[in-house]
C-alpha atoms as a PDB file:
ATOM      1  CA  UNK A   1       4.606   7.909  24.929  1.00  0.00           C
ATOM      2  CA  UNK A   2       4.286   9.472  21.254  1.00  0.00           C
ATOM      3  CA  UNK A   3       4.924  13.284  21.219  1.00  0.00           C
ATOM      4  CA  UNK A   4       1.380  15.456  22.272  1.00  0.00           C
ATOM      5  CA  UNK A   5       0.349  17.468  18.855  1.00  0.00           C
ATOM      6  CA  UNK A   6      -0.312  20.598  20.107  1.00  0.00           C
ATOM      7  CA  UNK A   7      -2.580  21.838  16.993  1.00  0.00           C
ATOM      8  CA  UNK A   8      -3.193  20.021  13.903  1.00  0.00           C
ATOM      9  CA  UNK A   9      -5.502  21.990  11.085  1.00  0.00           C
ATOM     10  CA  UNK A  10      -9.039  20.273   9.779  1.00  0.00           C
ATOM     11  CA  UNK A  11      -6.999  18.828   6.392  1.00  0.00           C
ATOM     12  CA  UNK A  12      -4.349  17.309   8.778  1.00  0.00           C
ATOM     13  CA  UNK A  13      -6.772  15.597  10.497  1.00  0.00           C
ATOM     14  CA  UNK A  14      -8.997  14.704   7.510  1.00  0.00           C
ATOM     15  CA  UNK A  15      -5.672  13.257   6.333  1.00  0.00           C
ATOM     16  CA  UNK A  16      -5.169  11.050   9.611  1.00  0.00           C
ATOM     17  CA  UNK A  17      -8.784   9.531   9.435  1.00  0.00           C
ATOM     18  CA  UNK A  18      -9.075   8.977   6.093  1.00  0.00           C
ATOM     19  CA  UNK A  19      -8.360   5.229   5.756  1.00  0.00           C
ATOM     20  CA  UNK A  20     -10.280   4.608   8.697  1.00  0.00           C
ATOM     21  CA  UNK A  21     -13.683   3.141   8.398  1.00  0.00           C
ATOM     22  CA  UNK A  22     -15.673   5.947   7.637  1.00  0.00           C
ATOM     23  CA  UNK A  23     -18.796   4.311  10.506  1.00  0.00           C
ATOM     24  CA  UNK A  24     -15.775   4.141  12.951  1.00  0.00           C
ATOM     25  CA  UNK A  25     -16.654   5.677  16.402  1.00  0.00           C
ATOM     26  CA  UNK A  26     -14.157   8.498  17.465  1.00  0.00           C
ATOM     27  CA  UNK A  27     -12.963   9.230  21.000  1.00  0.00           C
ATOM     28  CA  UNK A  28     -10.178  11.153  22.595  1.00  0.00           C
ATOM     29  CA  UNK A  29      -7.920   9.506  25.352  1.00  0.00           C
ATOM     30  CA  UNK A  30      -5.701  11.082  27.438  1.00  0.00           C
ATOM     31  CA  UNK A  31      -1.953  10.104  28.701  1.00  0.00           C
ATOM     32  CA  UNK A  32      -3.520   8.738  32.333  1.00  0.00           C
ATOM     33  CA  UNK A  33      -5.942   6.125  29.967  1.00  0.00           C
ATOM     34  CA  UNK A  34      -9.056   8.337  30.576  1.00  0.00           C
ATOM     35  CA  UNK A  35     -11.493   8.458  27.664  1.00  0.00           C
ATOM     36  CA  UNK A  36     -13.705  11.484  26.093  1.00  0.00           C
ATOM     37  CA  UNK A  37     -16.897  11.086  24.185  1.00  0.00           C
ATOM     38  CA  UNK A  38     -16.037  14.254  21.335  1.00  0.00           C
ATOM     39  CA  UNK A  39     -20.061  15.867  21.686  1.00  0.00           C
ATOM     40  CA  UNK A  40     -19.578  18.745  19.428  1.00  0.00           C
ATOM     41  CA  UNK A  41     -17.438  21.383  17.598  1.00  0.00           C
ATOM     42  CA  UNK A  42     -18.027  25.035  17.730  1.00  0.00           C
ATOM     43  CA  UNK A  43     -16.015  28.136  16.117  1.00  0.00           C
ATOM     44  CA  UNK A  44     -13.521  29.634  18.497  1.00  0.00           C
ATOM     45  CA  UNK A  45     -11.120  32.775  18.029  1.00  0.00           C
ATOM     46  CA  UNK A  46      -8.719  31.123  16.461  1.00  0.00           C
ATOM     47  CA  UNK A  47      -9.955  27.896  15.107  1.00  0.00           C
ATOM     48  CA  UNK A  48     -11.695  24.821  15.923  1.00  0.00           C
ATOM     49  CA  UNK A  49     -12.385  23.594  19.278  1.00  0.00           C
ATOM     50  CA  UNK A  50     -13.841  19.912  19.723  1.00  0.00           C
ATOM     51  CA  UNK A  51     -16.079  19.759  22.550  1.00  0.00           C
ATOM     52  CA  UNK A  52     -15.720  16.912  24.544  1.00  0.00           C
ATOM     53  CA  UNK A  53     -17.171  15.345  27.865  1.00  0.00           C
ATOM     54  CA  UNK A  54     -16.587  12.783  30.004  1.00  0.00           C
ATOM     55  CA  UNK A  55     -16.856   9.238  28.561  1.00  0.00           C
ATOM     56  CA  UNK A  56     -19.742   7.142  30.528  1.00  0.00           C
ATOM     57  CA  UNK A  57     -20.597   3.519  30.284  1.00  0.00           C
ATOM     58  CA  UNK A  58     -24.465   3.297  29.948  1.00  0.00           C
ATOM     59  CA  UNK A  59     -24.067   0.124  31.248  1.00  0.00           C
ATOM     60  CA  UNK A  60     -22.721   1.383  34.568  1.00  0.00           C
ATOM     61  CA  UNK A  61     -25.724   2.421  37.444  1.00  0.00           C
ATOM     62  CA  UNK A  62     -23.937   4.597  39.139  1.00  0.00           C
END
């Protein structure tokens, strides 16, 4: 498993996505395979935080 980057600042992650499709759908996966839908961002006290929530299938009924 790749090292966990702890924080990362807006440019460094401008820098990652850049050659990346720029209509290319964004979500956040964790180290047990469980995906995030990213549903906002919002000032915090010392940064950025991305606001995520749980990722579900629309074409799953429950």
């Amino acid at each position: 498993m790749d090292t966990a980057i702890k924080q990362i600042t807006v440019q460094e992650l401008i820098l990652e996505l850049q050659n990346f499709p720029s209509d290319a759908q964004i979500s956040l996966t964790d180290g047990y395979g469980e995906t995030f839908s990213i549903v906002g961002f919002e000032a915090g006290s010392d940064g950025v935080n991305i606001v995520i929530a749980d990722d579900v299938d629309s074409d799953d009924d429950g």
